[in-house]
N, C-alpha and C. Protein backbone atom coordinates (compact mmCIF):
# COMPACT_ATOMS: atom_id res chain seq x y z
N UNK A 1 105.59 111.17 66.07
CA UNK A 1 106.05 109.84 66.45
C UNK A 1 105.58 108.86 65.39
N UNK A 2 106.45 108.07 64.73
CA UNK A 2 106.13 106.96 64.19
C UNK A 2 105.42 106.05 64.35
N UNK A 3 104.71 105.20 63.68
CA UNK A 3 104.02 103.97 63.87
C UNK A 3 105.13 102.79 64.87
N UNK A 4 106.14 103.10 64.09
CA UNK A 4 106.85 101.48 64.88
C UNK A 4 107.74 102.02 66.10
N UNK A 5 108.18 103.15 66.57
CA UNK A 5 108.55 104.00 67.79
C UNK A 5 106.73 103.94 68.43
N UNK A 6 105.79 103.79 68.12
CA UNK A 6 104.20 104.07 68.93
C UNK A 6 104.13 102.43 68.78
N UNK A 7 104.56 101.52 68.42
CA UNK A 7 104.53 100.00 68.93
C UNK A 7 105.13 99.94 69.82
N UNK A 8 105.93 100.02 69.65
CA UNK A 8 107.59 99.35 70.10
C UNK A 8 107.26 100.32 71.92
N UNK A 9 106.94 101.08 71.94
CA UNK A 9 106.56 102.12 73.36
C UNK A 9 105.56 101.46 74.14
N UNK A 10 104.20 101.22 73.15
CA UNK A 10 103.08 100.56 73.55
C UNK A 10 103.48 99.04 74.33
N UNK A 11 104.28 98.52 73.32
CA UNK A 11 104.92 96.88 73.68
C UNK A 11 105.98 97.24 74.57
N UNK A 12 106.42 97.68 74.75
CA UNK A 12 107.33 98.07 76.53
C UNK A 12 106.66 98.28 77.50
N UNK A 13 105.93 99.14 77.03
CA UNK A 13 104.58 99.42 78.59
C UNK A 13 103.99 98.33 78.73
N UNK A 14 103.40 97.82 77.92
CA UNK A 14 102.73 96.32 77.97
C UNK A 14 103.04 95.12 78.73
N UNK A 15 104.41 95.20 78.84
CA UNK A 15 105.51 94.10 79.31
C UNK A 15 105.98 94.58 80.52
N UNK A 16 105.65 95.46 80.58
CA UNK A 16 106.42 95.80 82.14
C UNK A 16 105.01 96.29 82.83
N UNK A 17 104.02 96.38 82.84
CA UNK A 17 102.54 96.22 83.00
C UNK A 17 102.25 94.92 83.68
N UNK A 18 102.73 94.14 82.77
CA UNK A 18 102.56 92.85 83.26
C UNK A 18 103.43 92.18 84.24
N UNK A 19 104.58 92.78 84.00
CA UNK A 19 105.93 92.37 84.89
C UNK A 19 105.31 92.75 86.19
N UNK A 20 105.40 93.72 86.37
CA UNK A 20 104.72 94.55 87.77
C UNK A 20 103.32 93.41 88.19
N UNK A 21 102.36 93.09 87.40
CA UNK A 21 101.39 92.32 88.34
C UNK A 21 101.65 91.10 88.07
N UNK A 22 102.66 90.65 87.80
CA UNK A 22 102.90 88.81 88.07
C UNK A 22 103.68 89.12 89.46
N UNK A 23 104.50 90.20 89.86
CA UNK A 23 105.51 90.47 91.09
C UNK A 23 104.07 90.59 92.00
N UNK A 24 103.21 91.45 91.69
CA UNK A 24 102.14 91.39 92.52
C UNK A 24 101.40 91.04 93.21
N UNK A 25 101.91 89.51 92.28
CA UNK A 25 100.64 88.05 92.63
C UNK A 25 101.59 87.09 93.72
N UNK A 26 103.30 87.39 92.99
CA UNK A 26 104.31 86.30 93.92
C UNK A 26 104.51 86.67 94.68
N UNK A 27 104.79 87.82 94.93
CA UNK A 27 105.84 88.62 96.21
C UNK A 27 104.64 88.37 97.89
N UNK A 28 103.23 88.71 97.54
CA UNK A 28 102.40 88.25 98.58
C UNK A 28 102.84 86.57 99.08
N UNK A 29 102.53 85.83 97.62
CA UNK A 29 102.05 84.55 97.91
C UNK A 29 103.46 83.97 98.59
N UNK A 30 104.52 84.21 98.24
CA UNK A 30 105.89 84.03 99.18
C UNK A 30 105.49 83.99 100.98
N UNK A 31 105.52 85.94 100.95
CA UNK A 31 105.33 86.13 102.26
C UNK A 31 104.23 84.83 102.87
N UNK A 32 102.89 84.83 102.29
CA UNK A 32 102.23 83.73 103.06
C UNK A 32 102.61 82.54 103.40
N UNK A 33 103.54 81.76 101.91
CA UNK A 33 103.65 80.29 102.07
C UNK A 33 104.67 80.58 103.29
N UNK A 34 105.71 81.74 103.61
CA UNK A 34 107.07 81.76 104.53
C UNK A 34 105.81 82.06 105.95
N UNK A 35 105.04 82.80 106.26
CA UNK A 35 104.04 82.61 106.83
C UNK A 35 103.55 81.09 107.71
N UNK A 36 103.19 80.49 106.59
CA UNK A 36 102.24 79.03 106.96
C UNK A 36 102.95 78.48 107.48
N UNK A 37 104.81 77.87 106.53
CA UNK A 37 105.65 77.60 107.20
C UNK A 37 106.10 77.46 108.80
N UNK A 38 106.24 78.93 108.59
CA UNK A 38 106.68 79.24 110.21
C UNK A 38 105.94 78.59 111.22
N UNK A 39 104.25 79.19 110.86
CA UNK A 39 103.34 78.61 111.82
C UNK A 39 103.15 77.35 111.72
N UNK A 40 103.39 76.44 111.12
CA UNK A 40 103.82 74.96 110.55
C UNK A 40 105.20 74.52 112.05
N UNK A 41 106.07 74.81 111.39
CA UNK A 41 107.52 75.16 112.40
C UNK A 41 107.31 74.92 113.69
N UNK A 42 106.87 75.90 114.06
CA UNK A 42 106.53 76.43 115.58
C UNK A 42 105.31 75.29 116.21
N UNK A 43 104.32 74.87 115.74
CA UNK A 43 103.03 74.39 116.42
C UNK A 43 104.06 72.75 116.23
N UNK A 44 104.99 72.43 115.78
CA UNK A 44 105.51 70.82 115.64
C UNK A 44 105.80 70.49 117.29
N UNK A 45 105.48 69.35 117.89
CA UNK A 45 106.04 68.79 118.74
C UNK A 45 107.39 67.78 118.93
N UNK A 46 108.01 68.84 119.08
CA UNK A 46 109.43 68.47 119.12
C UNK A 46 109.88 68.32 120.71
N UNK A 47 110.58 66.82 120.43
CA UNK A 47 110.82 66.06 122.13
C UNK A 47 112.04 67.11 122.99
N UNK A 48 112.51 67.98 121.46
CA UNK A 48 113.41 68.94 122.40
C UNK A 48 113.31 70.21 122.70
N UNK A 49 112.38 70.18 122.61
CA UNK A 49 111.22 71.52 123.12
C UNK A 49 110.24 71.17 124.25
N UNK A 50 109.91 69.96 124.39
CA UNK A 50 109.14 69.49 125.68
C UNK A 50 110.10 70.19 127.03
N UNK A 51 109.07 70.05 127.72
CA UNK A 51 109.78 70.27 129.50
C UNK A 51 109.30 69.26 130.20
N UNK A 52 110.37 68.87 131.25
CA UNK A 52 109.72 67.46 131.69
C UNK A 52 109.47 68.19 132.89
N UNK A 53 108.83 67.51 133.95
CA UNK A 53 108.39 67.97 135.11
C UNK A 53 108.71 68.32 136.21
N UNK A 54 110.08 68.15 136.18
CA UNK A 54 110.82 68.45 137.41
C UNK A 54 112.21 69.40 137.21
N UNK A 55 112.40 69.51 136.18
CA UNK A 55 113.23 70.63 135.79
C UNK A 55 113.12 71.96 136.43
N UNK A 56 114.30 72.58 136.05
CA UNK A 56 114.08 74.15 136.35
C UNK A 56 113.70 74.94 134.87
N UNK A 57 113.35 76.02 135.23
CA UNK A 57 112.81 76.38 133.99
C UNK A 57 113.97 77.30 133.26
C-alpha cells in the first residue's frame, strides 16, 4: 500500500470517526431537549384542560 492510498484511508477513518461521535453527542441531546419539552407541555396550565366543579367527567 502506498503512502497516499495509507493517508487518504487513515483521513476517511478519521472523518467518519468523528462523524459517528458528533451523531453521538446530538442524537441524545435531541431526545432530551424533545424530552424537557414535552414535560414543559404537559405541566402548563391551560384554562382548557381545567375541570370546573360541577361537570361530568
Amino acid at each position: 500500500m502506498g503512502p497516499k492510498i495509507g493517508r487518504a484511508t487513515f483521513f476517511v477513518t478519521a472523518m467518519m470517526f468523528f462523524a459517528v461521535l458528533a451523531l453521538d453527542i446530538a442524537i441524545p441531546t435531541l431526545v432530551l431537549c424533545t424530552m424537557a419539552l414535552s414535560t414543559w407541555l404537559v405541566s402548563l396550565d391551560l384554562p382548557v384542560a381545567r375541570k370546573h366543579g360541577g361537570e361530568a367527567a
